[in-house]
N, C-alpha and C. Protein backbone atom coordinates (compact mmCIF):
# COMPACT_ATOMS: atom_id res chain seq x y z
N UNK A 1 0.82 -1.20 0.00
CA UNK A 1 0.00 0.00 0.00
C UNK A 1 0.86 1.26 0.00
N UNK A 2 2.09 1.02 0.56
CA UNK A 2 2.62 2.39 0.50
C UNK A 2 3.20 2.53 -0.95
N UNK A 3 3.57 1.89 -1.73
CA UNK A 3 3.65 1.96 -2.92
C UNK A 3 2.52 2.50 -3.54
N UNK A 4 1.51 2.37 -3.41
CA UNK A 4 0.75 3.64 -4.31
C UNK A 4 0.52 4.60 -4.12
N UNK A 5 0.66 4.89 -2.36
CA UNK A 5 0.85 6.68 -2.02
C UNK A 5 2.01 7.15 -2.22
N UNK A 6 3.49 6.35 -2.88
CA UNK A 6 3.97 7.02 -3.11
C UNK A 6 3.84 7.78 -4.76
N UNK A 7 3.52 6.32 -5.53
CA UNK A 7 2.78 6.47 -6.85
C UNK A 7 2.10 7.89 -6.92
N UNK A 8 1.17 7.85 -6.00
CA UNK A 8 0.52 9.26 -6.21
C UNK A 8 0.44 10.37 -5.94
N UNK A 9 1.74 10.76 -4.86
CA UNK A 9 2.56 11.29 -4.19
C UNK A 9 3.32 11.85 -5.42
N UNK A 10 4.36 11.01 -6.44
CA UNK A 10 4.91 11.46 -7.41
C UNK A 10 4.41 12.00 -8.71
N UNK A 11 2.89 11.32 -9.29
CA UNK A 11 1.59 12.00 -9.71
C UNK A 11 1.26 13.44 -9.77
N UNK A 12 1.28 13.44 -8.14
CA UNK A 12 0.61 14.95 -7.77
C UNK A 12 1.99 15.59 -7.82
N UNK A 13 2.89 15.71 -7.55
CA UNK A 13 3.98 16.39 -7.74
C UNK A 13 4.48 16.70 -9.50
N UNK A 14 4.07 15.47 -9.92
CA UNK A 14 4.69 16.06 -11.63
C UNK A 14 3.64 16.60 -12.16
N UNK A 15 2.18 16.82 -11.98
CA UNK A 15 1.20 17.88 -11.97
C UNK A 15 1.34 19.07 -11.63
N UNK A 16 1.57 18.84 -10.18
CA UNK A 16 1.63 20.57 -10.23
C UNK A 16 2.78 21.21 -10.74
N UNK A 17 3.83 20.29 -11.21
CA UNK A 17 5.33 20.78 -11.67
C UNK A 17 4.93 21.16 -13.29
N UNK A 18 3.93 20.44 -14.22
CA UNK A 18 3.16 20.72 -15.46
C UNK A 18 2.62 21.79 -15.03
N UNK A 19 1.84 22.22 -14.13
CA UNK A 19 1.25 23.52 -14.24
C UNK A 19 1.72 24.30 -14.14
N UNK A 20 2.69 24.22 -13.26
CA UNK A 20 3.44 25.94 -13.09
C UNK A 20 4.39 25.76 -14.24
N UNK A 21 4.71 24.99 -15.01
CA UNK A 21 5.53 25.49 -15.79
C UNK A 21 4.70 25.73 -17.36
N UNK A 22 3.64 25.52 -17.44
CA UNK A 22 2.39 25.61 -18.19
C UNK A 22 2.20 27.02 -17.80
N UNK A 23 2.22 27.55 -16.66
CA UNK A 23 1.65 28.78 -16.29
C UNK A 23 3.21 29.44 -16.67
N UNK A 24 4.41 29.69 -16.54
CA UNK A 24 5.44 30.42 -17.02
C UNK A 24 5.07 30.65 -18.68
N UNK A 25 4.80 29.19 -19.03
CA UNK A 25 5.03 29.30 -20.41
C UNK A 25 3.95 30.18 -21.22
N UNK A 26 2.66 30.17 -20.68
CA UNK A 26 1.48 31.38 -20.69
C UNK A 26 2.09 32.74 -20.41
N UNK A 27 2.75 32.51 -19.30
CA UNK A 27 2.61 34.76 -19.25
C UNK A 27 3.84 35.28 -20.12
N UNK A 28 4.17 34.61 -21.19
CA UNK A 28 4.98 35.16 -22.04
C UNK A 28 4.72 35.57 -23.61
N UNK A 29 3.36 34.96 -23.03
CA UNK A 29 2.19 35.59 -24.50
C UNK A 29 1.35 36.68 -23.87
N UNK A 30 0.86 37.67 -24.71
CA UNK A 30 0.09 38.69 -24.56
C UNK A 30 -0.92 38.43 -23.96
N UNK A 31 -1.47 37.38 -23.77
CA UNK A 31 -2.99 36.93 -23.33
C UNK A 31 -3.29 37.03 -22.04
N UNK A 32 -4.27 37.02 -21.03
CA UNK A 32 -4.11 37.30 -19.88
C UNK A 32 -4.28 35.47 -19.34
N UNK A 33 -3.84 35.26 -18.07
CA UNK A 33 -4.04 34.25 -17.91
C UNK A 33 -5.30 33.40 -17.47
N UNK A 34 -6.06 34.05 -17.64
CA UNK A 34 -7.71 34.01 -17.48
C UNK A 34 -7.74 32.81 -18.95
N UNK A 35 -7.70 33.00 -19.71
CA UNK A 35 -7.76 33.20 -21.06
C UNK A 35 -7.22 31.73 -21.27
N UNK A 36 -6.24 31.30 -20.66
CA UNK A 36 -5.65 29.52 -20.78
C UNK A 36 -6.37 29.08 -19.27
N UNK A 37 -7.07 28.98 -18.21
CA UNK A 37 -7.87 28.84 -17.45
C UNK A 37 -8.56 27.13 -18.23
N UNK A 38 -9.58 26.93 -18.73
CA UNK A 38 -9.89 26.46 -19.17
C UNK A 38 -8.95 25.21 -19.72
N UNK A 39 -8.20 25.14 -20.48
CA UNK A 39 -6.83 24.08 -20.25
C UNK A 39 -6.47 23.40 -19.28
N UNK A 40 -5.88 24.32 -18.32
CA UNK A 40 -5.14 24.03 -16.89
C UNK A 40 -5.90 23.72 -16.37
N UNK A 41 -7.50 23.61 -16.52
CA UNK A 41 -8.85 23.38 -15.80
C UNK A 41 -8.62 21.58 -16.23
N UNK A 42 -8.71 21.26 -17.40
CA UNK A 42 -8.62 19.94 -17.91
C UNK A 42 -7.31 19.29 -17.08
N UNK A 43 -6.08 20.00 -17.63
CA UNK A 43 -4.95 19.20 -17.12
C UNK A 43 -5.20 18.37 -15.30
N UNK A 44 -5.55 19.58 -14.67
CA UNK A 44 -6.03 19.17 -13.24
C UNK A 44 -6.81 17.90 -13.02
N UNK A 45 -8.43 18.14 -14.07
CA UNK A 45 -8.94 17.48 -14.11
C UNK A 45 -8.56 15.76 -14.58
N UNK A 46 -7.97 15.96 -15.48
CA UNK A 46 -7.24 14.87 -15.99
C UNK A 46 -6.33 13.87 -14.78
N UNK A 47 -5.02 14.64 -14.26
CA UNK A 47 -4.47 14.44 -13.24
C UNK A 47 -5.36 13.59 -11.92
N UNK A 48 -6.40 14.13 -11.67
CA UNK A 48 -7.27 13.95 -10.76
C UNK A 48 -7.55 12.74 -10.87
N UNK A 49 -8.42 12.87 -12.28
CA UNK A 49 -8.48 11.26 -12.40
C UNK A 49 -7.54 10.03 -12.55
N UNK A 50 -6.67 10.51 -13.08
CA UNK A 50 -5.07 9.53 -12.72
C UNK A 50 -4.81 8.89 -11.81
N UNK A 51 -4.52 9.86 -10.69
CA UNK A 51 -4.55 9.33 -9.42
C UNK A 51 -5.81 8.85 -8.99
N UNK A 52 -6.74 9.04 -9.12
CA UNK A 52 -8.30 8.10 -8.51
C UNK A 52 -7.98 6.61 -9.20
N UNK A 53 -7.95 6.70 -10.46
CA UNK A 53 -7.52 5.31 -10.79
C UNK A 53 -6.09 4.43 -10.76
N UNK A 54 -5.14 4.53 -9.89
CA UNK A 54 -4.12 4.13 -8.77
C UNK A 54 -4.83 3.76 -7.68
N UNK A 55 -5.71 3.92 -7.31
CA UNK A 55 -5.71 4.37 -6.00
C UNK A 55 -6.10 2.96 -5.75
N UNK A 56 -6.72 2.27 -6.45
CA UNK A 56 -7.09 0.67 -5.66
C UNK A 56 -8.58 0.00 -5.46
N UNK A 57 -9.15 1.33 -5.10
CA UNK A 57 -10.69 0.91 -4.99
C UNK A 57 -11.61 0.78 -5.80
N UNK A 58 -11.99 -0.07 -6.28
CA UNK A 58 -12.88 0.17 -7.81
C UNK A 58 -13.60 1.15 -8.00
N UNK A 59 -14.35 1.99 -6.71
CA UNK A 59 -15.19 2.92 -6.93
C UNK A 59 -15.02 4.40 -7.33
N UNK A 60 -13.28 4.65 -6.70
CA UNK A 60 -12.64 5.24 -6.98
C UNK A 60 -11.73 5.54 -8.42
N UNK A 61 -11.70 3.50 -8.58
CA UNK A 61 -11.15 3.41 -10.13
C UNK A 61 -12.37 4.29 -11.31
N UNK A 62 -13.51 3.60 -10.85
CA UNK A 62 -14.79 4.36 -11.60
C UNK A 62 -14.86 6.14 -11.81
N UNK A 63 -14.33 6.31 -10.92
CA UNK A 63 -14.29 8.14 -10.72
C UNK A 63 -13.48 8.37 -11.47
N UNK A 64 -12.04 7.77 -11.58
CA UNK A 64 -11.10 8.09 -12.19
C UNK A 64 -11.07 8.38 -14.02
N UNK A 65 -11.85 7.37 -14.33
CA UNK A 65 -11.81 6.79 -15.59
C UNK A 65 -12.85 8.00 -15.84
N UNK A 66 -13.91 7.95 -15.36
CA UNK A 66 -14.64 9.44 -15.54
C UNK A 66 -13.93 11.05 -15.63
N UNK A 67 -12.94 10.90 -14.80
CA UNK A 67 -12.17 12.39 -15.17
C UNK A 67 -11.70 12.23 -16.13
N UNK A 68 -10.76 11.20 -16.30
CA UNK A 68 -9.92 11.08 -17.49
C UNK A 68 -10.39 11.56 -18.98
N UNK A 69 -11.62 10.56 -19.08
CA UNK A 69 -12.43 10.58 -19.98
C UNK A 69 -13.05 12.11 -20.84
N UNK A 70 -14.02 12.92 -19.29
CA UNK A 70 -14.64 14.01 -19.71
C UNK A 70 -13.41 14.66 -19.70
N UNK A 71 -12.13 14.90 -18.93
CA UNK A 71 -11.31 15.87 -19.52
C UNK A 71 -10.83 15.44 -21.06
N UNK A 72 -10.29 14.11 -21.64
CA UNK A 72 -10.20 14.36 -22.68
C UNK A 72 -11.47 14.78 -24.39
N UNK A 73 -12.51 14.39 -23.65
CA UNK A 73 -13.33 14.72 -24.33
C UNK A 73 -13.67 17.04 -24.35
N UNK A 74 -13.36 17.17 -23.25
CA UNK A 74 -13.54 18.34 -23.02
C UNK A 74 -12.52 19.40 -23.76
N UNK A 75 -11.38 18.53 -23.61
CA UNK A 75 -10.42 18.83 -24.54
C UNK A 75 -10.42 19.04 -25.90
N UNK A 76 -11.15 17.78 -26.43
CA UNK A 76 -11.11 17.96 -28.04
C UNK A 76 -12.39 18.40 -28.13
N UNK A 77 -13.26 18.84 -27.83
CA UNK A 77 -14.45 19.72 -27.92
C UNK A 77 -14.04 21.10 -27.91
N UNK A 78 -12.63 21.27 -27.07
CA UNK A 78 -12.99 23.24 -26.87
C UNK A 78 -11.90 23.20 -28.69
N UNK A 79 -10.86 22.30 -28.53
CA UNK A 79 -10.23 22.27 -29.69
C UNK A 79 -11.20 22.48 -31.14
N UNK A 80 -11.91 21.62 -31.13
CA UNK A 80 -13.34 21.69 -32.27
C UNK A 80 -13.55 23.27 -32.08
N UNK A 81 -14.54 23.57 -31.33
CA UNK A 81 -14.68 25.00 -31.26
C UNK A 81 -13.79 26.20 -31.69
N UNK A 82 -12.78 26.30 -31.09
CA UNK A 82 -11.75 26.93 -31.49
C UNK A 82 -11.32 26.92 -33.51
N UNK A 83 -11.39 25.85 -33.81
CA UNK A 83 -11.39 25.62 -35.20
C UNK A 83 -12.23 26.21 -35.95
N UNK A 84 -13.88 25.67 -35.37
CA UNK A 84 -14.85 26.06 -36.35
C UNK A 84 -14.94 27.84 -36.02
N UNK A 85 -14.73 28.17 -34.59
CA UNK A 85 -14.46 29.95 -34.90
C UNK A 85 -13.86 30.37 -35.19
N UNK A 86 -12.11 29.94 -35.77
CA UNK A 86 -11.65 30.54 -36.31
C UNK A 86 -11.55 30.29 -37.96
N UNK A 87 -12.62 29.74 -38.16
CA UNK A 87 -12.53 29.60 -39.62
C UNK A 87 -13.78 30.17 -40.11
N UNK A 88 -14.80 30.13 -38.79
CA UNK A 88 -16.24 31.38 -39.15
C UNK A 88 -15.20 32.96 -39.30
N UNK A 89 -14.49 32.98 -38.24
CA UNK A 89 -13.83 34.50 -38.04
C UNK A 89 -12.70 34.68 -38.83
N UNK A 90 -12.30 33.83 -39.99
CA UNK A 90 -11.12 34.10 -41.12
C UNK A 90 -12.38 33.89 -42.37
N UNK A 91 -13.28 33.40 -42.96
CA UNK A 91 -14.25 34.05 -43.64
C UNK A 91 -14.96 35.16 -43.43
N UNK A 92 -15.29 35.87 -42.63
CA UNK A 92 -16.10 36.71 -42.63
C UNK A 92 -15.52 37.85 -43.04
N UNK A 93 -14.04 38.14 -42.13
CA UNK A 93 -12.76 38.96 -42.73
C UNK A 93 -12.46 38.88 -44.42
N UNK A 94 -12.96 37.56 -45.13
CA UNK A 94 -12.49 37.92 -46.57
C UNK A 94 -13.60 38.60 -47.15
């Protein structure tokens, strides 16, 4: 058992070590950081579920597979979006 708190111990540590360096790599663009929110919202989310599914308990495994999941789905949905507006908002400009 202590092998998976350390598992997730090292998890949560290379997460939050992705975010803050996710967050450096943001404030060196013009954008405010409001603005990548939504991302770092997934990554978390994602993470979250990572560690739920380590963790051992099936019910927990169940939770896990659920973050995983809606964050990557959430992911390629805002991606979709992003596409189809910027290709409504590069026609309209011609």
């Amino acid at each position: 058992m202590d092998v998976v708190y350390a598992g997730i111990a090292v998890i949560i540590l290379v997460l939050m070590m992705l975010c803050a360096v996710f967050t450096l790599w943001i404030r060196t663009f013009t954008r405010r950081l409001s603005f990548y929110v939504p991302i770092l919202l997934a990554l978390l989310l994602f993470g979250a579920g990572f560690v739920l599914r380590i963790s051992g308990a099936q019910p927990m495994i169940d939770l896990g597979f659920f973050c995983t999941e809606s964050a990557a789905l959430f992911l390629t949905a805002l991606f979709v979006a992003a596409l189809v507006l910027g290709q409504q908002h590069y026609w309209e400009l011609r």
